[in-house]
Protein backbone atom coordinates (compact mmCIF):
# COMPACT_ATOMS: atom_id res chain seq x y z
CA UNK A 1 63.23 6.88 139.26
CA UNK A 2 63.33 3.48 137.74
CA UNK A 3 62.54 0.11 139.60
CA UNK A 4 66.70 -0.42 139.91
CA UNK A 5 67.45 2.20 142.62
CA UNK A 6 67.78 0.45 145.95
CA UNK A 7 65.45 3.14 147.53
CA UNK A 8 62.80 2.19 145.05
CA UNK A 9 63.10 -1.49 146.11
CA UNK A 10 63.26 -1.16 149.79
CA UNK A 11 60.96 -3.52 151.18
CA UNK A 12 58.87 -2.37 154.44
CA UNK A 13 59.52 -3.95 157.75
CA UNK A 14 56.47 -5.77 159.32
CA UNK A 15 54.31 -4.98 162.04
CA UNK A 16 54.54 -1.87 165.07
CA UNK A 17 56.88 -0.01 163.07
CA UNK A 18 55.41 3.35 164.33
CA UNK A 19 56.78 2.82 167.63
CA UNK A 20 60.13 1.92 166.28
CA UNK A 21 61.88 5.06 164.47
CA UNK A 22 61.96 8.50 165.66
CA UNK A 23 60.35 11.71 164.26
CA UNK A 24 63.27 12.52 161.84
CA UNK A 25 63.30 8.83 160.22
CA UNK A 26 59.56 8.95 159.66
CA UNK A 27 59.52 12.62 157.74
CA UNK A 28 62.72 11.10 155.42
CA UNK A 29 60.56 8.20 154.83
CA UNK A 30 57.16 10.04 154.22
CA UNK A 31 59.55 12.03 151.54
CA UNK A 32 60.91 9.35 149.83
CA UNK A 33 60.26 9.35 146.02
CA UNK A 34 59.11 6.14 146.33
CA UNK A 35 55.71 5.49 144.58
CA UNK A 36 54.88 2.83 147.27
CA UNK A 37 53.26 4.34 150.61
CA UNK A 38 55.39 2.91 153.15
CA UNK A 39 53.79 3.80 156.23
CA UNK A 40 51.24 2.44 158.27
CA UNK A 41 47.97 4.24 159.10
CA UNK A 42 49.22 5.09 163.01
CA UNK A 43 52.69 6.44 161.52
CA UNK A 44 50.59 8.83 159.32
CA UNK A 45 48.18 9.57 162.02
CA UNK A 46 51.72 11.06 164.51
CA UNK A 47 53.20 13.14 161.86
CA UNK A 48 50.30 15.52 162.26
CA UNK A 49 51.77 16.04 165.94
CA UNK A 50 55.75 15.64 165.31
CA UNK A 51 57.99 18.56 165.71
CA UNK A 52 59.83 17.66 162.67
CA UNK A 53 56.90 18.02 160.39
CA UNK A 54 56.08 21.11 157.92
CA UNK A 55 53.87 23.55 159.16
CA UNK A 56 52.66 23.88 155.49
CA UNK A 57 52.52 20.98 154.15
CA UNK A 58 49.26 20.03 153.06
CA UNK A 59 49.63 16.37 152.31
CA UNK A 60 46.69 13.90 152.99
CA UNK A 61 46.09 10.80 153.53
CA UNK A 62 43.04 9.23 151.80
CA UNK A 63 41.38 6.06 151.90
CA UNK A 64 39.98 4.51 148.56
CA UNK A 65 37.73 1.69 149.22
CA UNK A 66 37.33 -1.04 149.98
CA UNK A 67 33.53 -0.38 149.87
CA UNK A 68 33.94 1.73 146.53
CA UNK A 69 32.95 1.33 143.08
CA UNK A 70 35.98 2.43 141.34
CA UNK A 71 37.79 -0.48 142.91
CA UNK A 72 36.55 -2.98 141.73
CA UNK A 73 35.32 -5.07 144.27
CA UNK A 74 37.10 -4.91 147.86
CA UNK A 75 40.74 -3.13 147.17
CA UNK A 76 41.60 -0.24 149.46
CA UNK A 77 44.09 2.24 148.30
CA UNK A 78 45.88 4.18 150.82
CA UNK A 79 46.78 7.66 148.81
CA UNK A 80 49.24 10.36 149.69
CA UNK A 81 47.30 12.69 148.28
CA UNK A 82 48.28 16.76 147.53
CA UNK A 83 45.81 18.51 146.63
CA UNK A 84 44.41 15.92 143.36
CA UNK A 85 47.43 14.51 142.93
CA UNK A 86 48.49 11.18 144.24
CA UNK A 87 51.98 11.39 145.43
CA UNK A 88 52.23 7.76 146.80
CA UNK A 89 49.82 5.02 147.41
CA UNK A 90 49.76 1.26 149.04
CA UNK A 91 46.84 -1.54 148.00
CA UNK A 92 45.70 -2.81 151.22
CA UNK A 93 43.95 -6.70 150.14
CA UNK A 94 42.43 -8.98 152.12
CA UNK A 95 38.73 -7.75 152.74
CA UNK A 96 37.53 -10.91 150.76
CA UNK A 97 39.92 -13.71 152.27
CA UNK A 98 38.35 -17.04 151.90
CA UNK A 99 40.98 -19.05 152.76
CA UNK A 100 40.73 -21.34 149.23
CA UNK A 101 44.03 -22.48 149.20
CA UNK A 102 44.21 -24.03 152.75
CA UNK A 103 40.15 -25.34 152.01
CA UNK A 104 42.05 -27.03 149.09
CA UNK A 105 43.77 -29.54 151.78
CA UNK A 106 40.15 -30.56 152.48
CA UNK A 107 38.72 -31.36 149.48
CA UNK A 108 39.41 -34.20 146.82
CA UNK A 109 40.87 -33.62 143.77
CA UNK A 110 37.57 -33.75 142.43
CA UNK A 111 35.60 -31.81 144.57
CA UNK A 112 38.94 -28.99 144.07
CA UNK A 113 37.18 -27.77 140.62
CA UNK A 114 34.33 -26.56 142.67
CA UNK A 115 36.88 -24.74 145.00
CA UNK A 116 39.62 -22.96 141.99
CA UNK A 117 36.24 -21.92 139.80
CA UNK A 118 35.32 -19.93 142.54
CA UNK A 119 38.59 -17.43 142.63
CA UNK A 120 38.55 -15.15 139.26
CA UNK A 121 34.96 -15.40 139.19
CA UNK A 122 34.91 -13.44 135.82
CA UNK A 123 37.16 -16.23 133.69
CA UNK A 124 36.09 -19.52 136.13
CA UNK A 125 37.51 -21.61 133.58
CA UNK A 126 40.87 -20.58 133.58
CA UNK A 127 41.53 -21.66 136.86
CA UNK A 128 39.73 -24.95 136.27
CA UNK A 129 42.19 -25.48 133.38
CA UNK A 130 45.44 -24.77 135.52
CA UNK A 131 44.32 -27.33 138.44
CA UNK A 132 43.56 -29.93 136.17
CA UNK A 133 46.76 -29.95 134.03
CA UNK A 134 48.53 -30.03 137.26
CA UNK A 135 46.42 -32.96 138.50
CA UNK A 136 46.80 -34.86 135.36
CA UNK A 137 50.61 -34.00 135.77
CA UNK A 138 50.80 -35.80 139.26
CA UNK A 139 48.20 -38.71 137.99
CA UNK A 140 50.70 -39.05 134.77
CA UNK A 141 47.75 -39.31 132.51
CA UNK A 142 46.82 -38.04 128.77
CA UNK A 143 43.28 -36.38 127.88
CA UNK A 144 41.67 -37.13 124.66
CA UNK A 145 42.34 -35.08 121.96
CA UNK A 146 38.80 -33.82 122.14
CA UNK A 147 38.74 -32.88 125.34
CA UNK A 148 41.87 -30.93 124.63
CA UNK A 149 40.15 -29.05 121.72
CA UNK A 150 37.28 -28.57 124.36
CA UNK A 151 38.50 -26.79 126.68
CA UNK A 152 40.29 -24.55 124.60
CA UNK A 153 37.11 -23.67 123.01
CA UNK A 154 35.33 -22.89 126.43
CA UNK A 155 38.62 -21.08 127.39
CA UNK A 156 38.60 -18.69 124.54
CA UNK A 157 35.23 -18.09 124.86
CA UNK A 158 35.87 -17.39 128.67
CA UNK A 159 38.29 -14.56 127.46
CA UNK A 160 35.73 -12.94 125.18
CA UNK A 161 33.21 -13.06 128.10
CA UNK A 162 35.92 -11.28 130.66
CA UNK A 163 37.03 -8.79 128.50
CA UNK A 164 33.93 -7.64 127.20
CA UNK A 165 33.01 -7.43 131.12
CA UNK A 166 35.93 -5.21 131.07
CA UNK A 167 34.76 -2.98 128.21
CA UNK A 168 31.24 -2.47 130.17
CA UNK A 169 33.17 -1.81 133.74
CA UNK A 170 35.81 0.33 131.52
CA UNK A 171 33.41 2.65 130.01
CA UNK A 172 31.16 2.96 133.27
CA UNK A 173 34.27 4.48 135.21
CA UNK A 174 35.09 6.51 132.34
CA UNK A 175 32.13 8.33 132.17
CA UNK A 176 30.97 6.27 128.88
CA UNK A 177 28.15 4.66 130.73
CA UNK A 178 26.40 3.00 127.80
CA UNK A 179 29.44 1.20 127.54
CA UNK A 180 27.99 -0.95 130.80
CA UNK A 181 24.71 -1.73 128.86
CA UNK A 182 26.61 -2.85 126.12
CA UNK A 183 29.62 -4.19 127.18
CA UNK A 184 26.96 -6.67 129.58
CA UNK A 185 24.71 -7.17 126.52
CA UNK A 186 27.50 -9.46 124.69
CA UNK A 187 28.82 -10.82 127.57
CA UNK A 188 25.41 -12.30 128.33
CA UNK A 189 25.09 -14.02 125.00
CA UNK A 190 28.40 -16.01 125.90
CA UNK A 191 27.17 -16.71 129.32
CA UNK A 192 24.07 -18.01 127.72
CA UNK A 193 26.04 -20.69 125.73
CA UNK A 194 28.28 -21.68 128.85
CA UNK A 195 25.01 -22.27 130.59
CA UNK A 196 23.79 -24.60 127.81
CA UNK A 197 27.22 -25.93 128.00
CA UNK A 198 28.02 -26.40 131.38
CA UNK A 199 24.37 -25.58 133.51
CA UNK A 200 25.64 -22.89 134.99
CA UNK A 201 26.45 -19.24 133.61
CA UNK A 202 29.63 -18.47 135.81
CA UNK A 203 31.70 -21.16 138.28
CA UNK A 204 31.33 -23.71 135.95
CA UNK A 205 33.28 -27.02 137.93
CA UNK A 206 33.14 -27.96 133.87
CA UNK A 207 36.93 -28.61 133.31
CA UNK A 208 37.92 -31.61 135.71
CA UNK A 209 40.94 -33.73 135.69
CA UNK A 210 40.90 -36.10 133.17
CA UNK A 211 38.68 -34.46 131.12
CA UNK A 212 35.34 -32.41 131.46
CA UNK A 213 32.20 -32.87 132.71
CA UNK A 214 30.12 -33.47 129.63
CA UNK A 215 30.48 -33.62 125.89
CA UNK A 216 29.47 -30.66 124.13
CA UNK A 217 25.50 -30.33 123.10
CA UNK A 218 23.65 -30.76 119.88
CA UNK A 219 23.69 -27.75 118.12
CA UNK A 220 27.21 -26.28 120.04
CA UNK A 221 28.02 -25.37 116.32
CA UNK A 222 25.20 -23.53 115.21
CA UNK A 223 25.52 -21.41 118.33
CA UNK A 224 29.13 -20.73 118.53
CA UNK A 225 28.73 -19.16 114.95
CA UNK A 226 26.28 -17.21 116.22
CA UNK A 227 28.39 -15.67 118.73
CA UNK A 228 31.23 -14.97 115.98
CA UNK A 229 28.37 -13.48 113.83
CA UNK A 230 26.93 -11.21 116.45
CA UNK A 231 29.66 -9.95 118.17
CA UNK A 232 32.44 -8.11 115.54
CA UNK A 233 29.81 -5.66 114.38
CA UNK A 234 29.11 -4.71 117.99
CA UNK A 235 32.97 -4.43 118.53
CA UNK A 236 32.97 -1.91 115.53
CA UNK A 237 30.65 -0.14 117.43
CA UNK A 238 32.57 -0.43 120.22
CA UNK A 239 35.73 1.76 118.16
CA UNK A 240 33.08 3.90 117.21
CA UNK A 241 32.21 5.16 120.79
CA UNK A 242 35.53 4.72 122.33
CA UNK A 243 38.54 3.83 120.21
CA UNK A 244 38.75 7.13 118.26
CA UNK A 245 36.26 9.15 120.49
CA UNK A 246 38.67 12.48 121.67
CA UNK A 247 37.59 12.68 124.82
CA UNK A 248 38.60 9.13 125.52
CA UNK A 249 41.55 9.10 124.19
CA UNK A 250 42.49 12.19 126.38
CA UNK A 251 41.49 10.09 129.61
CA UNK A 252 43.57 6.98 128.71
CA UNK A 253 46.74 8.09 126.72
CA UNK A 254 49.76 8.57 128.69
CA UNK A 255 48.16 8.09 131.68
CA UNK A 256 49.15 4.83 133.88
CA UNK A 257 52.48 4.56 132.20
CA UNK A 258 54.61 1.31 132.23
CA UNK A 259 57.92 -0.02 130.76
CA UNK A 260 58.88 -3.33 130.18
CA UNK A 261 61.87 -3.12 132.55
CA UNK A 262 59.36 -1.92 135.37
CA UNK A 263 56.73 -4.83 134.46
CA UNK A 264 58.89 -7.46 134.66
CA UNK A 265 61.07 -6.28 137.75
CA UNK A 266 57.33 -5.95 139.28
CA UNK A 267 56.18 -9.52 138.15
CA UNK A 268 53.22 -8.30 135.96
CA UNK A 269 52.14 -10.54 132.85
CA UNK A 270 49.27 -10.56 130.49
CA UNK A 271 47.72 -7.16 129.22
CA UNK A 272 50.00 -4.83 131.37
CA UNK A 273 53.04 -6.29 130.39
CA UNK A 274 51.93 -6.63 126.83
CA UNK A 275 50.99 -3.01 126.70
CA UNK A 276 54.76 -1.95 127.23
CA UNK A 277 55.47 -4.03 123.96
CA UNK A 278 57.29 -7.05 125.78
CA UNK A 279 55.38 -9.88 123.53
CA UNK A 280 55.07 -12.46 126.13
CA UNK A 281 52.23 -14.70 125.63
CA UNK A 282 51.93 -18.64 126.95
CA UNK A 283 49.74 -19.74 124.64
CA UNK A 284 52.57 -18.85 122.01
CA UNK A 285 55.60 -18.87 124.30
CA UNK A 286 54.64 -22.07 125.99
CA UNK A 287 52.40 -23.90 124.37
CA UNK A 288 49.70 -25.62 126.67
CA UNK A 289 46.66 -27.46 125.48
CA UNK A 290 46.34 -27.70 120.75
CA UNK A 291 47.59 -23.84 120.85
CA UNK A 292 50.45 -24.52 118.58
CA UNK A 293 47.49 -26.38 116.17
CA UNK A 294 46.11 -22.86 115.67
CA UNK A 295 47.17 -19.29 114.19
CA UNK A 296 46.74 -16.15 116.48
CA UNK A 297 49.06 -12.84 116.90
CA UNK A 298 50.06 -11.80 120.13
CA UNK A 299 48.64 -8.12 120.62
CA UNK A 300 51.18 -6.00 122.11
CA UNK A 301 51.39 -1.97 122.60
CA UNK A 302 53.71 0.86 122.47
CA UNK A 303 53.41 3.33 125.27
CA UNK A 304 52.21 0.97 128.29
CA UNK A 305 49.54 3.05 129.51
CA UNK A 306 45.82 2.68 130.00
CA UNK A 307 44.94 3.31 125.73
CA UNK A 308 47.36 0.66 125.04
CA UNK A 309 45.83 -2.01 127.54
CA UNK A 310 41.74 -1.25 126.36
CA UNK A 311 43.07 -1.72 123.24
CA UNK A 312 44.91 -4.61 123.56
CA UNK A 313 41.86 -6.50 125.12
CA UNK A 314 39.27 -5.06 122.79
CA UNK A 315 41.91 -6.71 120.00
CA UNK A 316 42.24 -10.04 121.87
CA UNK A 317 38.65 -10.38 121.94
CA UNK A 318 39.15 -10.51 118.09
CA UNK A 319 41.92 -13.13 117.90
CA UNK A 320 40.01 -15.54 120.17
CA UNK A 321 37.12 -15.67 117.71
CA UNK A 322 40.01 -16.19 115.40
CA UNK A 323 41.37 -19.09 117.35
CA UNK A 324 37.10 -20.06 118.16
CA UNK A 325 36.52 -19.94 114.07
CA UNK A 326 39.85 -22.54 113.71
CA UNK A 327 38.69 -24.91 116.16
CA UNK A 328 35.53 -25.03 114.69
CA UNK A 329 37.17 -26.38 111.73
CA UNK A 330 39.53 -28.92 113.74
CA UNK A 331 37.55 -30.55 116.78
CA UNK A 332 38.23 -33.97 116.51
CA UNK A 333 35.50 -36.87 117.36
CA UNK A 334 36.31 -38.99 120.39
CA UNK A 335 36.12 -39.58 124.27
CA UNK A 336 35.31 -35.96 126.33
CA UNK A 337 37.11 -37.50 129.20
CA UNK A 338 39.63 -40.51 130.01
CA UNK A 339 38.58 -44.02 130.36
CA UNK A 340 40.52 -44.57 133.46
CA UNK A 341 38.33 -46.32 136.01
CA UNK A 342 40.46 -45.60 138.54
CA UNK A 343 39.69 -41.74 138.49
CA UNK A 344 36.38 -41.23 136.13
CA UNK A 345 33.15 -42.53 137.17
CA UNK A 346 31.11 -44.52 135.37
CA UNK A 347 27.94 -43.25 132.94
CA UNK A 348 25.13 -42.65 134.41
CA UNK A 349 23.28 -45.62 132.45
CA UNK A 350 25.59 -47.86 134.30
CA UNK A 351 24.72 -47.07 138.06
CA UNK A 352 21.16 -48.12 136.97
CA UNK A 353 22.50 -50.94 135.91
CA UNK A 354 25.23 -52.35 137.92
CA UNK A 355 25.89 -52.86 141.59
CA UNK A 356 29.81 -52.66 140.71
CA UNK A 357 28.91 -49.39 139.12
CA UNK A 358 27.00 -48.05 141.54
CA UNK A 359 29.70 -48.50 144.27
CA UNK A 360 32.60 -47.13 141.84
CA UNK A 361 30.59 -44.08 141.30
CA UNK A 362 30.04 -43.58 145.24
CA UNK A 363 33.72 -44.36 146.17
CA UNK A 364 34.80 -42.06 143.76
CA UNK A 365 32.60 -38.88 144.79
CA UNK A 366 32.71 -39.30 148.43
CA UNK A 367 36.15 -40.55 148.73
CA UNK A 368 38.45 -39.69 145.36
CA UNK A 369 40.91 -41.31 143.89
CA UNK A 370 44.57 -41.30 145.69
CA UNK A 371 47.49 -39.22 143.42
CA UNK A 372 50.56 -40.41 143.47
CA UNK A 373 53.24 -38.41 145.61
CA UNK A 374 54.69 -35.88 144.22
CA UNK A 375 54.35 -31.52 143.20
CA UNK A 376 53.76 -29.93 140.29
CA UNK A 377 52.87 -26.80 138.64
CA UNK A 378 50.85 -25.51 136.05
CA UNK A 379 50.27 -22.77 134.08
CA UNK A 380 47.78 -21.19 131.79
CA UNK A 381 47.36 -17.54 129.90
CA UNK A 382 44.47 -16.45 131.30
CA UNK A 383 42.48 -13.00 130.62
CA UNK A 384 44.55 -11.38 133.54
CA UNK A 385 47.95 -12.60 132.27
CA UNK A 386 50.21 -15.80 133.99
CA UNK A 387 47.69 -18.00 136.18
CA UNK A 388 49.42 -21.30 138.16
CA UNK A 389 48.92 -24.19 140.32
CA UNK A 390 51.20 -25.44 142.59
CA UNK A 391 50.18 -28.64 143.97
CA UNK A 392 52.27 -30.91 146.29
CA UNK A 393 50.75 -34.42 146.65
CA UNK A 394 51.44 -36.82 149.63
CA UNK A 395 49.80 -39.67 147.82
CA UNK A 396 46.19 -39.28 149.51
CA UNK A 397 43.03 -38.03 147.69
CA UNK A 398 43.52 -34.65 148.92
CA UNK A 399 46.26 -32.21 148.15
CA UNK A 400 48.85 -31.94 150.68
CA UNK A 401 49.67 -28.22 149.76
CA UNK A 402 48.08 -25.88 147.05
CA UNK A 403 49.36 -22.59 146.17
CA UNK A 404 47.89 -20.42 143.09
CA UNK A 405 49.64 -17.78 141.09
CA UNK A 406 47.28 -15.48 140.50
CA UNK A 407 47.97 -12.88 137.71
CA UNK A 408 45.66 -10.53 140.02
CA UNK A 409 47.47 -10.33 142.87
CA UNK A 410 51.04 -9.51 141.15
CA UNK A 411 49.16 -7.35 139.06
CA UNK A 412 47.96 -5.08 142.04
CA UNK A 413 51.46 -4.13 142.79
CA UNK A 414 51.79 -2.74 139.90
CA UNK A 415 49.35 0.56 140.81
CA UNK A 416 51.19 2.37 142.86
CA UNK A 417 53.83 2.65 140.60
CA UNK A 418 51.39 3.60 137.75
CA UNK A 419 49.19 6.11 140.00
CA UNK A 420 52.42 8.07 141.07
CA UNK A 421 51.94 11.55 140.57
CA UNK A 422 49.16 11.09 138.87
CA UNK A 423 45.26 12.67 139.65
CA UNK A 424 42.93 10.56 141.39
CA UNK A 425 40.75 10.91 138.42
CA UNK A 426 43.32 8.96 136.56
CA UNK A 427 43.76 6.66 139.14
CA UNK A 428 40.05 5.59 138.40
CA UNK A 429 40.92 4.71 134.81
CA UNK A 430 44.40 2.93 136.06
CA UNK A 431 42.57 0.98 138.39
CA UNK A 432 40.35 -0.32 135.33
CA UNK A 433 43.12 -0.40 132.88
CA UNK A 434 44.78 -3.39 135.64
CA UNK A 435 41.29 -5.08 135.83
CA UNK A 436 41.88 -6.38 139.30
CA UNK A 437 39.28 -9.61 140.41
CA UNK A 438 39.46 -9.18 143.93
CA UNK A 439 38.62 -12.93 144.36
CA UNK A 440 41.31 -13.99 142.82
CA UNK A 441 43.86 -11.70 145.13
CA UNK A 442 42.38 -12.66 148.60
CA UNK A 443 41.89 -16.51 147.76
């Protein structure tokens, strides 16, 4: 059944629908071919005791998470299950609300880096980026060139870093589970340099409007080569034990399967839409940041199931040391952040210094700088596909609304679609192959 048929599409009504439809309605809609799980837990728990229900059938309803390690954090997957098989299935998010959005209305626009970093929690940065280009948007101001070419060194590296977290967590709920030592083992040496960097290994608050926090160290060089020294052999390695291991291959091809058609009706972007061969990539598409300064392919696949999105990541991890390598070559000398008084505060030096300076940097940091009314939105490619922020500004120091895209959260849909009539063994590696960050989804 493809995502066009109305009965596909039917969208769920809300709230005490058990009480609401008779016996023979909630059989027809337990038997829909539907992939999507459209009843509640108390419907479920009455057709044991309806009239109208096979005797034999020996459908069950089982609960995946959200305390599981499979999942990924806090998803729950409802599953229709027969037997192994998962006929249907419905994510159920929320377990890890923390309310960031509405905390955004709160906070400054420079205390709101502290707030976004804190969402994907495995690629900070990205969210960073997308609240400060729509910041700068409503402030109607320019970063240097250097702090352009900054962050989309740190932002590259932050893709290396989450998708080599993905080859560890991959592997592990494969059954490859020296895949987590190893997979963790790179990922630390990129940390490492983000925490020379920034001072912090993960939730960075690094990229701020205007700008970023700091210029980059002495010796930033010498280290990032290190990192595009070390880490291609251990991604050979990587092909060794996985790419064109049988028994991988068997878990991962044609398993999770996805056309373009059903991606995009279903909102997905990044890897998973990729993976169906749709070549949609922002950094390309819509250039953001120096991205049309450098060369990179955009990695697509053939078959859109789980093989094709590993692979696709393992292979991106090698075109951002690609795009890493080129702005090696290119970072241009200059100011890390904008000279604008009116929203950067002043060196440190000059608080020793200067009563003025002293007051300008504690007006700024307790109070922030007022944006001019207005909304805009922003978006970046980040590790997990389309990340935006929507910020409406009522010309205060806090935003009046702030809503995120988060590639996450449309990407979850996507499983029950994928899981259909698969085995629940399967839906372990489809789970994976989406690479959910649960932090991200409940914000």
């Amino acid at each position: 059944m493809t995502l066009t048929d109305p009965e596909h599409l039917e969208q769920s009504e809300a709230g005490g629908l058990g009480d609401n439809i008779d016996g023979a309605e909630r059989v027809k809609r337990r038997g829909s071919d539907s992939a999507v799980l459209r009843l509640s837990e108390a419907e479920c728990a009455e057709i044991g005791n309806d009239p109208n229900t096979d005797a034999d059938d020996e459908r069950v309803l089982l609960n995946m998470g959200p305390s599981h390690p499979s999942t990924h954090g806090v998803l729950r997957l409802m599953l229709e299950m027969e037997g192994e098989t998962v006929l249907r299935s419905k994510p159920v998010v929320g377990y890890l609300h923390t309310g960031m959005e509405k905390q955004a209305e709160q906070l400054t626009y420079l205390q709101g880096g502290t707030n976004v970093t804190r969402m994907d929690y495995a690629s900070p940065l990205f969210t960073e980026l997308a609240f400060s280009l729509a910041t700068e948007k409503l402030l109607g101001i320019e970063v240097p060139e250097r702090a352009t070419w900054i962050r989309m060194l740190m932002c590259e590296l932050n893709r290396m870093s989450s998708h080599l977290l993905f080859m560890a967590t991959n592997g592990m709920d494969l059954g490859a589970v020296s895949m987590m030592i190893y997979g963790w083992r790179e990922r630390e040496e990129v940390l490492r340099f983000f925490e020379k960097v920034t001072g912090l290994r993960m939730n960075h608050n690094y990229i701020r409007p205007g700008g970023v926090a700091a210029d980059m160290p002495d010796g930033w060089e010498a280290d990032v080569e290190h990192l595009l020294a070390l880490i291609p052999p251990r991604l050979e390695e990587y092909d060794i034990l996985m790419t064109g291991q049988p028994i991988w291959r068997e878990r991962l091809q044609g398993v999770g399967v996805l056309n373009a058609d059903e991606a995009l009706a279903l909102s997905a972007t990044g890897p998973i839409l990729r993976s169906t061969g749709y070549a949609w990539d922002l950094r390309r598409d819509e250039p953001y940041l120096a991205y049309s300064a450098v060369d990179f392919d955009v990695i697509v696949g053939s078959y859109g199931d789980c093989y094709d999105r590993y692979a696709i990541r393992l292979n991106e991890i090698r075109e951002s040391m690609r795009i890493v390598e080129q702005i090696l070559d290119k970072m241009p000398a200059g100011d890390y952040r904008v000279q604008d008084k009116k929203v950067t505060p002043p060196p440190r030096v000059r608080i020793d210094q200067s009563m003025e300076a002293l007051i300008h940097h504690f007006k700024i940091f307790t109070e922030g700088y007022k944006v001019p009314e207005g909304e805009a939105y922003a978006c970046v490619e980040s590790p997990r596909g389309e990340l935006g922020v929507y910020l409406v500004s009522d010309g205060t120091s806090t935003p009046y609304r702030m809503h995120v895209r988060g590639p996450s959260f449309i990407n979850v849909q996507t499983m029950p679609h994928l899981m259909q009539n698969g085995l629940i063994a399967d839906g372990v590696a489809i789970i994976s192959s989406v690479d959910p960050i649960m932090g991200e989804v409940d914000r």
